[in-house]
N, C-alpha and C. Protein backbone atom coordinates (compact mmCIF):
# COMPACT_ATOMS: atom_id res chain seq x y z
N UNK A 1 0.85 -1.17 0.00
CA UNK A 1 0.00 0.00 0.00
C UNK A 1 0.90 1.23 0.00
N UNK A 2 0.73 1.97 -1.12
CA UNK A 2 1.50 3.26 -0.90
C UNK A 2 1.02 4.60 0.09
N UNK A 3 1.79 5.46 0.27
CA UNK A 3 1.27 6.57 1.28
C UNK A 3 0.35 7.13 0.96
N UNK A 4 -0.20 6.91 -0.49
CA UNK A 4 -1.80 8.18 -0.93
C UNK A 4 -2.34 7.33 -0.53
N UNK A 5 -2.71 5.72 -0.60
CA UNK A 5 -3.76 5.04 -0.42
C UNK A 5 -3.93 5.05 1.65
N UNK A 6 -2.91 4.82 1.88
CA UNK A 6 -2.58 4.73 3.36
C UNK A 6 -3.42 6.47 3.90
N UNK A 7 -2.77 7.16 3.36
CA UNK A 7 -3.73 8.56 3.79
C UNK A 7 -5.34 8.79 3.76
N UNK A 8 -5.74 8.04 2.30
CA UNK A 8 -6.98 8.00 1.68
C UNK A 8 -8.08 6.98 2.72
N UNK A 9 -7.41 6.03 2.92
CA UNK A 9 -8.23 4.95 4.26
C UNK A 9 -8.06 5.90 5.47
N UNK A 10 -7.23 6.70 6.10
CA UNK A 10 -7.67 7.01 7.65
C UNK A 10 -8.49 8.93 7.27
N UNK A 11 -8.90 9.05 6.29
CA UNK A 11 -9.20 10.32 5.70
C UNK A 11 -10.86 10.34 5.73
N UNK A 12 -11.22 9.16 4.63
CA UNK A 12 -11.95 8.37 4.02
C UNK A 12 -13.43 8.49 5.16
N UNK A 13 -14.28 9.36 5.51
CA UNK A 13 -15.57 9.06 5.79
C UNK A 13 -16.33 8.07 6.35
N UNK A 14 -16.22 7.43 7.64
CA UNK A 14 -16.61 5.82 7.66
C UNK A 14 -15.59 4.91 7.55
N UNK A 15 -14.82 5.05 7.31
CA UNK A 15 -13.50 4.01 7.35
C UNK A 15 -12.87 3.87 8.31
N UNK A 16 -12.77 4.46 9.22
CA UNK A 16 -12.21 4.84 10.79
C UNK A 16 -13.43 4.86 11.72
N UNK A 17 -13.14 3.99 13.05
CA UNK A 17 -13.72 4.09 14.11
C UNK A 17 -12.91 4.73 15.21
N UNK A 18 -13.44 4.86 16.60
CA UNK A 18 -12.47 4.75 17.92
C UNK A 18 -12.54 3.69 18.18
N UNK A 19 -11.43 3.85 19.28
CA UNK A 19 -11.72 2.43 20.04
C UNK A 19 -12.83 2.33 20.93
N UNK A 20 -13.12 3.26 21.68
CA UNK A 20 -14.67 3.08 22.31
C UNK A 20 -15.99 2.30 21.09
N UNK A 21 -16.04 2.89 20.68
CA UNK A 21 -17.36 2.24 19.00
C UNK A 21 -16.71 1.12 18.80
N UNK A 22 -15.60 0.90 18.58
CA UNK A 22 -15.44 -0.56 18.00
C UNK A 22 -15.79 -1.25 19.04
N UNK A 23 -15.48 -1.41 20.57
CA UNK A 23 -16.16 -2.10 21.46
C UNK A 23 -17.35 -2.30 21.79
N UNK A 24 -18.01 -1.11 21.64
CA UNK A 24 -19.79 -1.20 21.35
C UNK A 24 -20.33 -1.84 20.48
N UNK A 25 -20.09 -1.80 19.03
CA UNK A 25 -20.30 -2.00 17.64
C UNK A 25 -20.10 -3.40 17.78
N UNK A 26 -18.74 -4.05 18.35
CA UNK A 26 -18.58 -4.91 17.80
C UNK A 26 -18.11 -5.97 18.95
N UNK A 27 -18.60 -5.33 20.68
CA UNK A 27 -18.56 -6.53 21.53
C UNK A 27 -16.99 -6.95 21.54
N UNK A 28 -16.45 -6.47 21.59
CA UNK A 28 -14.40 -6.12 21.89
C UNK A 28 -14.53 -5.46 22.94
N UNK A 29 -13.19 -6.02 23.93
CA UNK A 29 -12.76 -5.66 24.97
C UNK A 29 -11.34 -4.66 24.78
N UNK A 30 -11.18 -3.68 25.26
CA UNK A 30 -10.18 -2.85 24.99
C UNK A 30 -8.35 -4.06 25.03
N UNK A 31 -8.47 -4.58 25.97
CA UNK A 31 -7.60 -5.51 25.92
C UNK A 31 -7.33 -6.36 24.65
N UNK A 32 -8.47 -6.70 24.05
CA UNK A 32 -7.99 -7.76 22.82
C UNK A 32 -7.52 -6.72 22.09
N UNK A 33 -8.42 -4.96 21.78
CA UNK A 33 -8.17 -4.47 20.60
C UNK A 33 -6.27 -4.09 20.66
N UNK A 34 -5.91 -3.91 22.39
CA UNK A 34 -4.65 -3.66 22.02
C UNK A 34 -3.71 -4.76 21.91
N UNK A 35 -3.84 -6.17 22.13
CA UNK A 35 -3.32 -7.44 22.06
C UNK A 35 -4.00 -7.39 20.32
N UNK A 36 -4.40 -7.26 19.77
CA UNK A 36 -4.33 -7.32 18.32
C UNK A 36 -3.09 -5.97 17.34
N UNK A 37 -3.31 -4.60 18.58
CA UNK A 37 -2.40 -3.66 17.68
C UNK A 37 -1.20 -4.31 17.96
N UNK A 38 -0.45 -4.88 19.36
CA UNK A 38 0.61 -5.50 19.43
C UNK A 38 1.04 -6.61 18.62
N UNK A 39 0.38 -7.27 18.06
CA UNK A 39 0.28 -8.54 17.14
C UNK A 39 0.20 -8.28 15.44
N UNK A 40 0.35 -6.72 15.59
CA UNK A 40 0.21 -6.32 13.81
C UNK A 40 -1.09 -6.64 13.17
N UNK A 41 -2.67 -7.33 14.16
CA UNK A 41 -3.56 -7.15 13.11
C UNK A 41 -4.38 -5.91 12.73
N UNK A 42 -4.12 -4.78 13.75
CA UNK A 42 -4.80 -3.80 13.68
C UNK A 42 -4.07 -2.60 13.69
N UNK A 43 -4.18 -1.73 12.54
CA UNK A 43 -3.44 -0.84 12.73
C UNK A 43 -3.80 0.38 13.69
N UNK A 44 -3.62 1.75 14.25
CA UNK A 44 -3.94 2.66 14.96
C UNK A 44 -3.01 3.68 14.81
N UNK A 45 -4.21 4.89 14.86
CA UNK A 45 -3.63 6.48 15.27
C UNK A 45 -4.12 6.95 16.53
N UNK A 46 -3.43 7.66 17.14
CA UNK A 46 -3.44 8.20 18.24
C UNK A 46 -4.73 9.84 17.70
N UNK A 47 -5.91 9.67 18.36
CA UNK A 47 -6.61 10.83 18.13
C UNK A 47 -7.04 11.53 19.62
N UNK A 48 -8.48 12.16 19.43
CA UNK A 48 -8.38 12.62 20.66
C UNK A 48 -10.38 13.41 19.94
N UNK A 49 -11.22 12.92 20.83
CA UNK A 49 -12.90 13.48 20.57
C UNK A 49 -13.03 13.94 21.77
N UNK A 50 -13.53 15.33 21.29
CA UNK A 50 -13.87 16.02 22.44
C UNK A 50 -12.89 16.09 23.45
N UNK A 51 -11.63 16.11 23.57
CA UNK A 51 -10.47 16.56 24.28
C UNK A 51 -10.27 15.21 25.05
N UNK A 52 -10.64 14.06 24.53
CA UNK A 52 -10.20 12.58 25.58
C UNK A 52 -9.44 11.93 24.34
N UNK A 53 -8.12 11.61 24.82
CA UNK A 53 -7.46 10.55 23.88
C UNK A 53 -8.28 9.71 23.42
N UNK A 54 -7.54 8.87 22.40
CA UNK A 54 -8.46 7.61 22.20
C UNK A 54 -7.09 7.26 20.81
N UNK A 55 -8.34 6.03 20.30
CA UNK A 55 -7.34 4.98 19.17
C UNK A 55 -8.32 5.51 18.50
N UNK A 56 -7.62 5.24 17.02
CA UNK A 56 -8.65 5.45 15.88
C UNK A 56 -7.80 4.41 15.32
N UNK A 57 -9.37 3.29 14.79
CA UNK A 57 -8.86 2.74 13.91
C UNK A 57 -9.65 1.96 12.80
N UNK A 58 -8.97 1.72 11.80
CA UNK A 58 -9.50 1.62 10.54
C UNK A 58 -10.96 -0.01 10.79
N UNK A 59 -11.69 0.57 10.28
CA UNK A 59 -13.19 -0.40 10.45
C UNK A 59 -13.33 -1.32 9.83
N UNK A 60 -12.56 -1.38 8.68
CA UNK A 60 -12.38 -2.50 7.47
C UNK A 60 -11.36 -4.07 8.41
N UNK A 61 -10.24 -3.61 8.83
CA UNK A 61 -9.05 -3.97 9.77
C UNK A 61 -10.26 -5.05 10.99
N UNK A 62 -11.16 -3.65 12.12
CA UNK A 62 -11.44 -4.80 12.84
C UNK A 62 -12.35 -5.43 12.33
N UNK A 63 -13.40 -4.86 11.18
CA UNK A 63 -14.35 -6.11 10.89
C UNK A 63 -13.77 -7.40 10.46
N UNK A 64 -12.29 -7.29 9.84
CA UNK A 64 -11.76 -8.79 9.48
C UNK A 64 -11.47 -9.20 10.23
N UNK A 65 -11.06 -9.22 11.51
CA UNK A 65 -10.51 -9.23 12.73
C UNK A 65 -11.68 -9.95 13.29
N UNK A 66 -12.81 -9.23 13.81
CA UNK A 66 -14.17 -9.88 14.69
C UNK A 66 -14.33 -11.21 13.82
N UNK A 67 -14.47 -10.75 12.32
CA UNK A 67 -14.80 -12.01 11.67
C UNK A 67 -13.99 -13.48 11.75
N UNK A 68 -12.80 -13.33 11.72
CA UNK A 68 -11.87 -14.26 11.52
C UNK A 68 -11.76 -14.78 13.06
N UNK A 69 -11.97 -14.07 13.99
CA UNK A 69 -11.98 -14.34 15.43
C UNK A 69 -12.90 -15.26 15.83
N UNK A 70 -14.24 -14.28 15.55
CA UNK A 70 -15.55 -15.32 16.16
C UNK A 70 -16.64 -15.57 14.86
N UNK A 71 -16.27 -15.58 13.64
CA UNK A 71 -16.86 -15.89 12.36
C UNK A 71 -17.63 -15.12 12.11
N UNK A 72 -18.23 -14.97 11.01
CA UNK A 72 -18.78 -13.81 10.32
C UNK A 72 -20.25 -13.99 11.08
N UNK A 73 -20.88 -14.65 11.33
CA UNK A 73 -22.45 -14.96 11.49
C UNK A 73 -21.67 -14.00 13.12
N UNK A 74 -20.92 -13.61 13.75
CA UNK A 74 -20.79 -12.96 15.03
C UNK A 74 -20.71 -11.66 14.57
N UNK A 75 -20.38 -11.41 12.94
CA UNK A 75 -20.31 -9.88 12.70
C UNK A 75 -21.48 -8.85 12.32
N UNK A 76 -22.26 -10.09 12.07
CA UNK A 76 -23.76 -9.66 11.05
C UNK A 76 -24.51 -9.97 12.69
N UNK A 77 -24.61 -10.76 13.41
CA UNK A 77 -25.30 -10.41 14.64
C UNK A 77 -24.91 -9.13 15.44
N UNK A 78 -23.69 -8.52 15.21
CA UNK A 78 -23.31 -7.54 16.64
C UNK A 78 -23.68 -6.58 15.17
N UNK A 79 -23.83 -6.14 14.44
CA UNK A 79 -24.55 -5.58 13.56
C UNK A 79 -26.30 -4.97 13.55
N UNK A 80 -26.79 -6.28 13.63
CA UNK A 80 -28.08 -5.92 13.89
C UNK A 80 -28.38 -5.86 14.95
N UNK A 81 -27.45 -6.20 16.35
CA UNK A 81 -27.95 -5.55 17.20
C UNK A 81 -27.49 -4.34 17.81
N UNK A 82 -26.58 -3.50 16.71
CA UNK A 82 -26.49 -2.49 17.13
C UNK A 82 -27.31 -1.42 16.44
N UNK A 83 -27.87 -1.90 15.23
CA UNK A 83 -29.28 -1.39 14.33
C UNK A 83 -30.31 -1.45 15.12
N UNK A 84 -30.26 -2.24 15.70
CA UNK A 84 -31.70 -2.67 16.49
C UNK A 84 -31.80 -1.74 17.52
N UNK A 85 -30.48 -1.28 18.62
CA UNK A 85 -30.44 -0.58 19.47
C UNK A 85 -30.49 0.97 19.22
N UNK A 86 -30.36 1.12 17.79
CA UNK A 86 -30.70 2.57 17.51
C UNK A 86 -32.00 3.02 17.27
N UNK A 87 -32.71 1.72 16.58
CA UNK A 87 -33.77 1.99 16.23
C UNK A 87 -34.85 2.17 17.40
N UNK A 88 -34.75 1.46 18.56
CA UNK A 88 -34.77 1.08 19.96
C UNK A 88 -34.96 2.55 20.76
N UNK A 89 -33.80 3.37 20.54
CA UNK A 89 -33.06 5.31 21.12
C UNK A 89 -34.92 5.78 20.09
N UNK A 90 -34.55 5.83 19.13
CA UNK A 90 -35.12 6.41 18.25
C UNK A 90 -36.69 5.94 18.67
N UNK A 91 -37.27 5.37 18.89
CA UNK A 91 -38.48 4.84 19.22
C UNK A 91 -38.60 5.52 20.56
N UNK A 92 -38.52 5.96 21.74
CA UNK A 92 -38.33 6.18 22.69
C UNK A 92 -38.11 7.42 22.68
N UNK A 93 -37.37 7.61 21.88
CA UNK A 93 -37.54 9.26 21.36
C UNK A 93 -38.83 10.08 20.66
N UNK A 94 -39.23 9.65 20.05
CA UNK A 94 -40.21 9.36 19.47
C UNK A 94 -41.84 9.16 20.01
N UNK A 95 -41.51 8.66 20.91
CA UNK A 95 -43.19 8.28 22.05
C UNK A 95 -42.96 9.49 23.30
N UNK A 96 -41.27 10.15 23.57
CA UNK A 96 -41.40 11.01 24.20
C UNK A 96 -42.08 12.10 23.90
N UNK A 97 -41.32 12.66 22.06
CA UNK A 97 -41.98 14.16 21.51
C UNK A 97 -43.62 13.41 21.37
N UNK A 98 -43.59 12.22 20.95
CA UNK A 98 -45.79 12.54 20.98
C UNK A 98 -46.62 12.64 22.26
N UNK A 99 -45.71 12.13 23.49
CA UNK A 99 -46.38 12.83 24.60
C UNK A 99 -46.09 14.14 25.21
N UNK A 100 -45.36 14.55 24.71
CA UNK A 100 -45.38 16.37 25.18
C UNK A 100 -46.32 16.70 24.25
N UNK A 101 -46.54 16.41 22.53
CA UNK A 101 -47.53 16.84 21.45
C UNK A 101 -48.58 16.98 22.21
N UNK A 102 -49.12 15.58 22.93
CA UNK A 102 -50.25 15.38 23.59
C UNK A 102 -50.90 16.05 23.98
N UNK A 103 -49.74 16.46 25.44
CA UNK A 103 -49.96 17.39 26.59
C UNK A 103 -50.01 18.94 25.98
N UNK A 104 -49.49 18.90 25.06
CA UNK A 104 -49.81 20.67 24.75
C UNK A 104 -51.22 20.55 23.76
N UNK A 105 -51.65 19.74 23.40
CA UNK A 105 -52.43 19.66 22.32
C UNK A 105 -54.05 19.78 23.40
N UNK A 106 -53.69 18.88 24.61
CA UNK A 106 -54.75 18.96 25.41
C UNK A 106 -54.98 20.58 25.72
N UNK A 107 -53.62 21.17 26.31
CA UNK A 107 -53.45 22.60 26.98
C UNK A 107 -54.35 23.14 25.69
N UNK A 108 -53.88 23.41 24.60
CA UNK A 108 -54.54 24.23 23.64
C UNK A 108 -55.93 24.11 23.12
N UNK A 109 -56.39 22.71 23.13
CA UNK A 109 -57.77 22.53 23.13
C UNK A 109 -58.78 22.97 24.17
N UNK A 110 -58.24 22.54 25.54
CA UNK A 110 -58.64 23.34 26.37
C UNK A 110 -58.54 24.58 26.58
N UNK A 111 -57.71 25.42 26.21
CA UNK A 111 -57.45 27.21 26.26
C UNK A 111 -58.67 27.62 24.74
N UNK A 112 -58.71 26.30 23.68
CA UNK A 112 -59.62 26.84 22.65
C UNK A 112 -61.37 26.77 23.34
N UNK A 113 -61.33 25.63 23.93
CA UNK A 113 -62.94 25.48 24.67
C UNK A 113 -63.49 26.77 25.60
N UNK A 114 -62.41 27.19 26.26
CA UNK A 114 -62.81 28.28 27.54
C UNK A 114 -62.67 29.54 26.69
N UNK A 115 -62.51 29.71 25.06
CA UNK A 115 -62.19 30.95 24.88
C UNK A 115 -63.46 31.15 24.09
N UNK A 116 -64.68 29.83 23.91
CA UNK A 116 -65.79 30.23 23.02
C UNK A 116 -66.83 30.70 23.90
């Protein structure tokens, strides 16, 4: 891999995780991810979100990694259940704004009844 392509992967939109997300995402313990950078399967940059260090590292790297570890049917499950858990935020979010809608919708129907 030459240095444009090497630049172009940690640049690249989605191609880079932290190490926090890759443990969420993908059910990794900070320990394996750095017993894998020590072992050459994972490469890493030193970044820093929101003023806290961290690893950044390429997403392509640990998905071959999870896969080859605990097989692919472990990559497509910690997948959908991290789809599932958004969709999950989002639902919940969602039944919150229609009960404030509710509650103001009552307030205003009632402020419309007492004003005829």
């Amino acid at each position: 891999m030459d240095h444009k392509e090497d630049i172009s992967l940690w640049t690249k939109k989605g191609a880079t995780l932290s190490d926090k997300t890759a443990q969420k995402e993908f059910n990794l313990t900070q320990e394996e991810i750095i017993t894998s950078i020590k072992a050459g399967k994972l490469h890493y940059r030193h970044n820093t979100l929101f003023g806290n260090p961290c690893l950044k590292l390429l997403r392509n790297e640990v998905e071959a990694y999870v896969s080859k570890k605990y097989g692919d049917n472990h990559l497509e499950i910690q997948k959908v259940k991290t789809e599932l858990k958004k969709v999950n935020t989002e639902i919940g979010s969602l039944k919150r704004k229609i009960s404030k809608l509710e509650k103001r919708k009552k307030v205003l129907s009632e402020a419309l009844t007492n004003t005829k």
